[in-house]
N, C-alpha and C. Protein backbone atom coordinates (compact mmCIF):
# COMPACT_ATOMS: atom_id res chain seq x y z
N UNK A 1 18.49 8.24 12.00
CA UNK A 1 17.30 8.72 11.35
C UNK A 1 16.40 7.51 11.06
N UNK A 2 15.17 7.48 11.29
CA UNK A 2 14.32 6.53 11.13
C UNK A 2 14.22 6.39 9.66
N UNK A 3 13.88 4.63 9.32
CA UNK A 3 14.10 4.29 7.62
C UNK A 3 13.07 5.41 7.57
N UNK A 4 11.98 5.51 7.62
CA UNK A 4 10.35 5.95 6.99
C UNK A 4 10.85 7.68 7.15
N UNK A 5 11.76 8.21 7.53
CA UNK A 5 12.29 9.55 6.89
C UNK A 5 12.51 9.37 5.79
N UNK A 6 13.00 8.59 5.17
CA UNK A 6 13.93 8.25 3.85
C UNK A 6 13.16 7.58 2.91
N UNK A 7 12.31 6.57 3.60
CA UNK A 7 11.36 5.70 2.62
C UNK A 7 10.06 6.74 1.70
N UNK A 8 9.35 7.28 2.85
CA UNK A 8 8.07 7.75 2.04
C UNK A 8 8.83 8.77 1.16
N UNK A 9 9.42 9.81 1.46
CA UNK A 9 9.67 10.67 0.35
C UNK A 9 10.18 9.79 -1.02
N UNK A 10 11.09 9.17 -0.92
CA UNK A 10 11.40 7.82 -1.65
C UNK A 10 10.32 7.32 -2.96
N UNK A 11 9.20 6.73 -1.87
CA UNK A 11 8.58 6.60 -2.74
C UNK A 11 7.40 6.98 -3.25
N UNK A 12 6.97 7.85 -2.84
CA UNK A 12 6.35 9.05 -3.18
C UNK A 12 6.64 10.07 -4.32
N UNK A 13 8.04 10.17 -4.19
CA UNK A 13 8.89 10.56 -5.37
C UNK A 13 8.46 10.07 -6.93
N UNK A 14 8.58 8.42 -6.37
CA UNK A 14 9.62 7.80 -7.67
C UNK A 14 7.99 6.44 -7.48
N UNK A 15 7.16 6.42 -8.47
CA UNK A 15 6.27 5.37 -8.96
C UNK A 15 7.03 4.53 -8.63
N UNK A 16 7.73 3.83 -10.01
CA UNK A 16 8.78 2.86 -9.77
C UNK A 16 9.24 2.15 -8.64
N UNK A 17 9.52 3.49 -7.81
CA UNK A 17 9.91 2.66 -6.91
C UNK A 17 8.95 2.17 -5.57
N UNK A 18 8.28 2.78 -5.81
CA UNK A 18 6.63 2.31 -5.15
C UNK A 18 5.79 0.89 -5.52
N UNK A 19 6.16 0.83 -6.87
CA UNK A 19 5.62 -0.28 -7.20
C UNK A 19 6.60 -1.63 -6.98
N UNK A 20 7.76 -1.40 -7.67
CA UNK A 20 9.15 -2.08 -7.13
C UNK A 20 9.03 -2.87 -5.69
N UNK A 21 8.69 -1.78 -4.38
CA UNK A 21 8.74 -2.17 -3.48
C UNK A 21 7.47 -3.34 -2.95
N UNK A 22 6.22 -2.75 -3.51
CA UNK A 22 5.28 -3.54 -3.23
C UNK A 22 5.36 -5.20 -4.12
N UNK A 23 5.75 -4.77 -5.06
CA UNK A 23 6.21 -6.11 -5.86
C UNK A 23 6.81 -6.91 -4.74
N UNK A 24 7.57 -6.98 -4.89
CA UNK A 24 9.08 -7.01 -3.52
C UNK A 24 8.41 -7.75 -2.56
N UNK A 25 7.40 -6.93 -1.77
CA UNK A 25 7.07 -7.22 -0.36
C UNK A 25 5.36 -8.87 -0.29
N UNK A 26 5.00 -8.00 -1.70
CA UNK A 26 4.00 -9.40 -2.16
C UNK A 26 4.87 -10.50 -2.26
N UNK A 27 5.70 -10.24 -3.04
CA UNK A 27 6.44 -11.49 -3.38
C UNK A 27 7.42 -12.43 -2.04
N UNK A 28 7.26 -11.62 -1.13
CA UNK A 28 8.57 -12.42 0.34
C UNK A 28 7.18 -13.30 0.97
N UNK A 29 8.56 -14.13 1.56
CA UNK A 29 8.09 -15.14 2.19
C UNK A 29 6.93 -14.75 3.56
N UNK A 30 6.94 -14.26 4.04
CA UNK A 30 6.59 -14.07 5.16
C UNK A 30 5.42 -13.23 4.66
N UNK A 31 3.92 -13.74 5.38
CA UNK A 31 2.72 -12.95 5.67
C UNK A 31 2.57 -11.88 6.07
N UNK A 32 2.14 -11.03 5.87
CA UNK A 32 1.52 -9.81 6.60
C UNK A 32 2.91 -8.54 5.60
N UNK A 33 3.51 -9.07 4.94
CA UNK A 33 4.96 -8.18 4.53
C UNK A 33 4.56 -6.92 3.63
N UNK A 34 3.41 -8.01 2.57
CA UNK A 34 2.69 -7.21 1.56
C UNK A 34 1.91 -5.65 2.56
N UNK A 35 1.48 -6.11 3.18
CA UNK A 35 0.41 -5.02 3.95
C UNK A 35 1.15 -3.94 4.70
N UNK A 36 2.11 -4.17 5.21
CA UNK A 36 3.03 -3.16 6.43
C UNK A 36 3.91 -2.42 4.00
N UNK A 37 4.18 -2.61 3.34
CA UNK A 37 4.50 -2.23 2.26
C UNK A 37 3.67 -1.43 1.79
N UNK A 38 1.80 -1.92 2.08
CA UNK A 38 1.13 -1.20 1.20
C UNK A 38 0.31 -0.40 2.57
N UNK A 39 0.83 -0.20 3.70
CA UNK A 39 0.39 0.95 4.32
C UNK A 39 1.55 2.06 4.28
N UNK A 40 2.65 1.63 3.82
CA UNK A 40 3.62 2.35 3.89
C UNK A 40 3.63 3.28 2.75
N UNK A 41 3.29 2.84 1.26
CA UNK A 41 3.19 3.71 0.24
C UNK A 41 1.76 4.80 0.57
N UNK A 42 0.82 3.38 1.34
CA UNK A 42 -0.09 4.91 1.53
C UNK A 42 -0.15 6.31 2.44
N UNK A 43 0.74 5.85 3.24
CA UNK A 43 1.14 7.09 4.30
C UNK A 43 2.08 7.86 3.60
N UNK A 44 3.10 7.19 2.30
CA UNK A 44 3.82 8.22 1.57
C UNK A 44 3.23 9.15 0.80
N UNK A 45 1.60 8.33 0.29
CA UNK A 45 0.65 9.38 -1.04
C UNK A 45 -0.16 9.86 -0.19
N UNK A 46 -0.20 10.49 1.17
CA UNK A 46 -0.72 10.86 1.56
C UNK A 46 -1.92 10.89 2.90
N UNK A 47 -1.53 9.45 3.65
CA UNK A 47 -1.88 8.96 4.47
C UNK A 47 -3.43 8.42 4.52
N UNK A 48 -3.70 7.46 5.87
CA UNK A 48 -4.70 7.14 5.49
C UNK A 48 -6.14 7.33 5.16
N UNK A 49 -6.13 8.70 5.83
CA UNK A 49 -7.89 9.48 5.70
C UNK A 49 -8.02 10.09 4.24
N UNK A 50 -6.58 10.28 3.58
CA UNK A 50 -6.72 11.09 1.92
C UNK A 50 -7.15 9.83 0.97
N UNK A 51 -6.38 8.79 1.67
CA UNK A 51 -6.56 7.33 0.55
C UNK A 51 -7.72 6.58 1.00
N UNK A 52 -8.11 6.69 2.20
CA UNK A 52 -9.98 6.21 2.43
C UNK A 52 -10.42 6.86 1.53
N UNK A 53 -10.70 8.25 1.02
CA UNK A 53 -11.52 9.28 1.04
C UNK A 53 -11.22 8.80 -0.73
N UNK A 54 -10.20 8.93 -1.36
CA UNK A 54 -9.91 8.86 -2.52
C UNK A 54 -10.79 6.68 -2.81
N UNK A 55 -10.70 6.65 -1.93
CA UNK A 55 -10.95 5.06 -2.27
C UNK A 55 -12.31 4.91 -2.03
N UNK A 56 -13.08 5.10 -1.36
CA UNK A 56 -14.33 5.37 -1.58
C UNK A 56 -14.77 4.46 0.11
N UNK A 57 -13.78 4.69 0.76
CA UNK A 57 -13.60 3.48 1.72
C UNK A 57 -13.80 4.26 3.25
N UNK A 58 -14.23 3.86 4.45
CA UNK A 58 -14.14 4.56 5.61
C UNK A 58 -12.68 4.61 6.10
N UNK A 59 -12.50 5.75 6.77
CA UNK A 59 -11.03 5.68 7.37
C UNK A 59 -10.55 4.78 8.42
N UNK A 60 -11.48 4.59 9.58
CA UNK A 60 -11.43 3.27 10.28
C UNK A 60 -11.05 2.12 9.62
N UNK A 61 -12.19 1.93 8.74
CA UNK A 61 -11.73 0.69 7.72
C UNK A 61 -10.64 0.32 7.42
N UNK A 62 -10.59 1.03 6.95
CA UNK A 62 -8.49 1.40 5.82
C UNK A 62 -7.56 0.77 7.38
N UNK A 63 -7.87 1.77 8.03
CA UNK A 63 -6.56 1.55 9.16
C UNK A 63 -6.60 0.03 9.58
N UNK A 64 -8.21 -0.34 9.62
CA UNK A 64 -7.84 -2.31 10.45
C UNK A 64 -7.22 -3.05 9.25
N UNK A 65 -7.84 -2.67 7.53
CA UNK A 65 -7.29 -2.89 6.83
C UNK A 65 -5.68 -3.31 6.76
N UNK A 66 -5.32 -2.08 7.00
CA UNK A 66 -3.53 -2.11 6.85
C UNK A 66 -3.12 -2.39 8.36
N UNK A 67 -3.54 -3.14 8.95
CA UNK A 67 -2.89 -2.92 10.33
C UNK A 67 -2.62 -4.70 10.24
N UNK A 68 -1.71 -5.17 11.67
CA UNK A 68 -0.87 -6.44 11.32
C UNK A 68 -1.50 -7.56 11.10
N UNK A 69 -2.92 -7.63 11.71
CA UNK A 69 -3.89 -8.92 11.27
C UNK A 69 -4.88 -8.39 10.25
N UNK A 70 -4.47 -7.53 9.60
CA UNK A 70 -5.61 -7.01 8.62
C UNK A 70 -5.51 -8.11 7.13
N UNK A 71 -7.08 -8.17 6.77
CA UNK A 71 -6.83 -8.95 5.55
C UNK A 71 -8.04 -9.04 4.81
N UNK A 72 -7.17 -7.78 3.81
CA UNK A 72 -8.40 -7.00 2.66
C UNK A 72 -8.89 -7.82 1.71
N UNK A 73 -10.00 -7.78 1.31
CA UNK A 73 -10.75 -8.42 0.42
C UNK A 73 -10.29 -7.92 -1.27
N UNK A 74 -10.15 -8.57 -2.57
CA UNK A 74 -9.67 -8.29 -3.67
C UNK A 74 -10.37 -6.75 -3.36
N UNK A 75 -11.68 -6.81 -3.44
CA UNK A 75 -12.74 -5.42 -4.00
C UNK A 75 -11.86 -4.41 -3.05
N UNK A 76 -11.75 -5.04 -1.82
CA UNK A 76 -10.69 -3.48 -1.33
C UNK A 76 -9.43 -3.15 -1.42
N UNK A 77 -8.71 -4.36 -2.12
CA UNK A 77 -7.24 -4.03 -2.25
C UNK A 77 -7.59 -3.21 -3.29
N UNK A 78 -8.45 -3.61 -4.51
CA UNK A 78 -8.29 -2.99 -6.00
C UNK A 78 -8.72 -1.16 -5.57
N UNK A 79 -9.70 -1.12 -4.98
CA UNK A 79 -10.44 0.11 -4.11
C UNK A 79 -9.07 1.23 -3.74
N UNK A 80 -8.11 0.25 -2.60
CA UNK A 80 -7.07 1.26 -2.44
C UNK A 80 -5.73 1.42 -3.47
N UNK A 81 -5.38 0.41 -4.12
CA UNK A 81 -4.65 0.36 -4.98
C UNK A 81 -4.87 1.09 -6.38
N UNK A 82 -6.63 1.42 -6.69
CA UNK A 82 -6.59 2.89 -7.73
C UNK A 82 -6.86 3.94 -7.17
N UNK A 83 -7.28 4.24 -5.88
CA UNK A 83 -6.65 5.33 -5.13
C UNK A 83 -5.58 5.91 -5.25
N UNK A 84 -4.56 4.64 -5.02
CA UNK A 84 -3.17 5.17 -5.63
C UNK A 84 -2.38 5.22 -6.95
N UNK A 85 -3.69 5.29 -7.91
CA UNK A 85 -3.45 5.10 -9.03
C UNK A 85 -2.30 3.92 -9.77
N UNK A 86 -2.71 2.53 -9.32
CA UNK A 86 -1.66 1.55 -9.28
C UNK A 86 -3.21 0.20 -9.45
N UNK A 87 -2.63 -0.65 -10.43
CA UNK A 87 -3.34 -1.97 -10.42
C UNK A 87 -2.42 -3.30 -9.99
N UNK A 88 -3.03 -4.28 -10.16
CA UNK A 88 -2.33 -5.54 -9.87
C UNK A 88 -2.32 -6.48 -11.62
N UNK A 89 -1.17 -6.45 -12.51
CA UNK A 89 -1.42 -7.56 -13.17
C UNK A 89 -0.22 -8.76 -12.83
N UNK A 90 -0.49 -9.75 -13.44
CA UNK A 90 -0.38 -10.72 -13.71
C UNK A 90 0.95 -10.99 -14.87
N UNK A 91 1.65 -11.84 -14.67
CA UNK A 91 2.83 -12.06 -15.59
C UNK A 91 3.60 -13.33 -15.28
N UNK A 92 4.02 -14.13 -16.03
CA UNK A 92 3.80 -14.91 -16.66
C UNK A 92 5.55 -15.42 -15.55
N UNK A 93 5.75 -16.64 -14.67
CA UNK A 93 6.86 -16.47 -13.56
C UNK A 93 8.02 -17.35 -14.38
């Protein structure tokens, strides 16, 4: 069974663990980790034309956005990230 059977319901489910994961994936070593994480929660809340549309963003956009050389500007991470009703703070390492 493919992970992303198991993942989006996952975290789609469970905040926590949506946020958990993106934590997670910001935080690894490797580039591009954060983004393949945060296209992944958005295809779990509903994919990408509901979270353009909720974000105030074109759907094209979104997709070069989240795609493997994509690299969103703060104004559009924050854009899709209260789409998904989720912010970014800060805490203290």
């Amino acid at each position: 069974m493919p992970y992303k059977n198991y993942l989006y319901p996952a975290l789609k489910k469970d905040l926590d663990r949506s946020l958990g994961y993106l934590t997670d994936c910001f935080n690894d070593e490797f580039e591009g980790t954060f983004l393949v994480a945060l296209r992944d929660v958005v295809l779990a809340y509903g994919g990408v034309a509901k979270i353009a549309k909720a974000a105030g963003l074109n759907r094209e956009s979104l997709y070069k956005v989240l795609s493997k050389g994509g690299n969103p500007e703060v104004n559009t991470l924050r854009k899709i990230l209260g789409a998904l009703k989720m912010k970014i703070e800060f805490v203290k390492a």
